[in-house]
C-alpha atoms as a PDB file:
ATOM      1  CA  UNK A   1     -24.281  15.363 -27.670  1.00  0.00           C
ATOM      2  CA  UNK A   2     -25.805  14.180 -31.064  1.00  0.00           C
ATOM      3  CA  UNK A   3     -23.463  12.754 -33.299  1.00  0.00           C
ATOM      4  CA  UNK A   4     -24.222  15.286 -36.217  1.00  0.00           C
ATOM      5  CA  UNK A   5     -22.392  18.118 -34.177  1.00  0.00           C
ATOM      6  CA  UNK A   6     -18.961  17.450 -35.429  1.00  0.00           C
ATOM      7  CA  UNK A   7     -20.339  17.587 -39.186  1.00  0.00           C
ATOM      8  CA  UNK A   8     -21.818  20.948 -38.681  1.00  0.00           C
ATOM      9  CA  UNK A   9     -18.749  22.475 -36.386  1.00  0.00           C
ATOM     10  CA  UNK A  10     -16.257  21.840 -39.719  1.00  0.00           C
ATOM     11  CA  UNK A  11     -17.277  24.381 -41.700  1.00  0.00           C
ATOM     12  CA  UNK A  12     -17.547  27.105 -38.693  1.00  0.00           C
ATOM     13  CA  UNK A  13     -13.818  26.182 -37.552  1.00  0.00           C
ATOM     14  CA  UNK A  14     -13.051  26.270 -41.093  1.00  0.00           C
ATOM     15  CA  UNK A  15     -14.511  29.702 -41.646  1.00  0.00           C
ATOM     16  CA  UNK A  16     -13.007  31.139 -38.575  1.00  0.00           C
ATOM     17  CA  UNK A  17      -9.010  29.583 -39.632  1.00  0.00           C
ATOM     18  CA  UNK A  18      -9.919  31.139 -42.797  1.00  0.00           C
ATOM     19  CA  UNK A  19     -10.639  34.607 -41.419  1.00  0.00           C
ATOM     20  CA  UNK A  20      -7.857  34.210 -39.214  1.00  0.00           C
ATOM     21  CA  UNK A  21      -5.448  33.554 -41.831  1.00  0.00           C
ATOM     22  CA  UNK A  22      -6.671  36.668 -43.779  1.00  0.00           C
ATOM     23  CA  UNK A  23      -6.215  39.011 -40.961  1.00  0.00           C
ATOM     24  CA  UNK A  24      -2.607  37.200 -40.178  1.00  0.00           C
ATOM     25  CA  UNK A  25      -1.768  38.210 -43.441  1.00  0.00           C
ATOM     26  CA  UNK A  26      -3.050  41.573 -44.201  1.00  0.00           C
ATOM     27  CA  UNK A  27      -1.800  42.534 -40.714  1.00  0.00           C
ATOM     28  CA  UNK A  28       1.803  41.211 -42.293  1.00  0.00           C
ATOM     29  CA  UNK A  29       1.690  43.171 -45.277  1.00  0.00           C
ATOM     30  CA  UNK A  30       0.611  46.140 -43.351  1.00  0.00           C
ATOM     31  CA  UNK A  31       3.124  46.021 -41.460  1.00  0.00           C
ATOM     32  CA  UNK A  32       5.826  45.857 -44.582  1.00  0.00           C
ATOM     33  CA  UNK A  33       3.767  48.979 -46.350  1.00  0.00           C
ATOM     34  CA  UNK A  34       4.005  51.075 -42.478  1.00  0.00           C
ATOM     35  CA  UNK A  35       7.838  49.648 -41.597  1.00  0.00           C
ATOM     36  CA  UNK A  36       7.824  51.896 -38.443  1.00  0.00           C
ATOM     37  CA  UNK A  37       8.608  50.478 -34.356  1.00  0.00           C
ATOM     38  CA  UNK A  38       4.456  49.618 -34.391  1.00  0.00           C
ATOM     39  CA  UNK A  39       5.147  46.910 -36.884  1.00  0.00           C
ATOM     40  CA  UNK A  40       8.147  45.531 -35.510  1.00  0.00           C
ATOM     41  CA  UNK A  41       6.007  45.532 -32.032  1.00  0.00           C
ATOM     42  CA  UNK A  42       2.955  43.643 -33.992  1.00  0.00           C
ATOM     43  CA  UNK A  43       5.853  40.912 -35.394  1.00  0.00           C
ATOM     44  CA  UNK A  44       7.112  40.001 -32.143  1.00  0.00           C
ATOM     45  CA  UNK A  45       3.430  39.899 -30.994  1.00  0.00           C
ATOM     46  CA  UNK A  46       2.648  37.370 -33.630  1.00  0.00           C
ATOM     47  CA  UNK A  47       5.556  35.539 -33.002  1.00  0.00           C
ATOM     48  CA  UNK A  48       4.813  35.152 -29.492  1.00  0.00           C
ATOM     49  CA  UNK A  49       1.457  33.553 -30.840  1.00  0.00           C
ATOM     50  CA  UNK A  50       2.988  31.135 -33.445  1.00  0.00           C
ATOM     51  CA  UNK A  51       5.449  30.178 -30.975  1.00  0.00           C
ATOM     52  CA  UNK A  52       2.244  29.684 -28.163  1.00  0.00           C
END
């Protein structure tokens, strides 16, 4: 492995925490704006996944 690889796999694990984050959000404010058993089903999902 060359020693440049780190350097150049920042930015594409920054990009994809990024995106991540974005969806994490929207998905939360979705589910304030639907408010219906879905969203309380999506919560606990992303719970599980903060918690894992």
């Amino acid at each position: 492995m060359p020693q440049m690889a780190p350097l150049m796999w920042l930015p594409l694990m920054l990009m994809i925490v990024l995106t991540f984050m974005i969806f994490l959000t929207m998905n939360y404010f979705f589910s304030f704006v639907k408010s219906d058993s879905k969203s309380v089903q999506k919560t606990e999902l992303l719970e599980k996944i903060w918690q894992w």
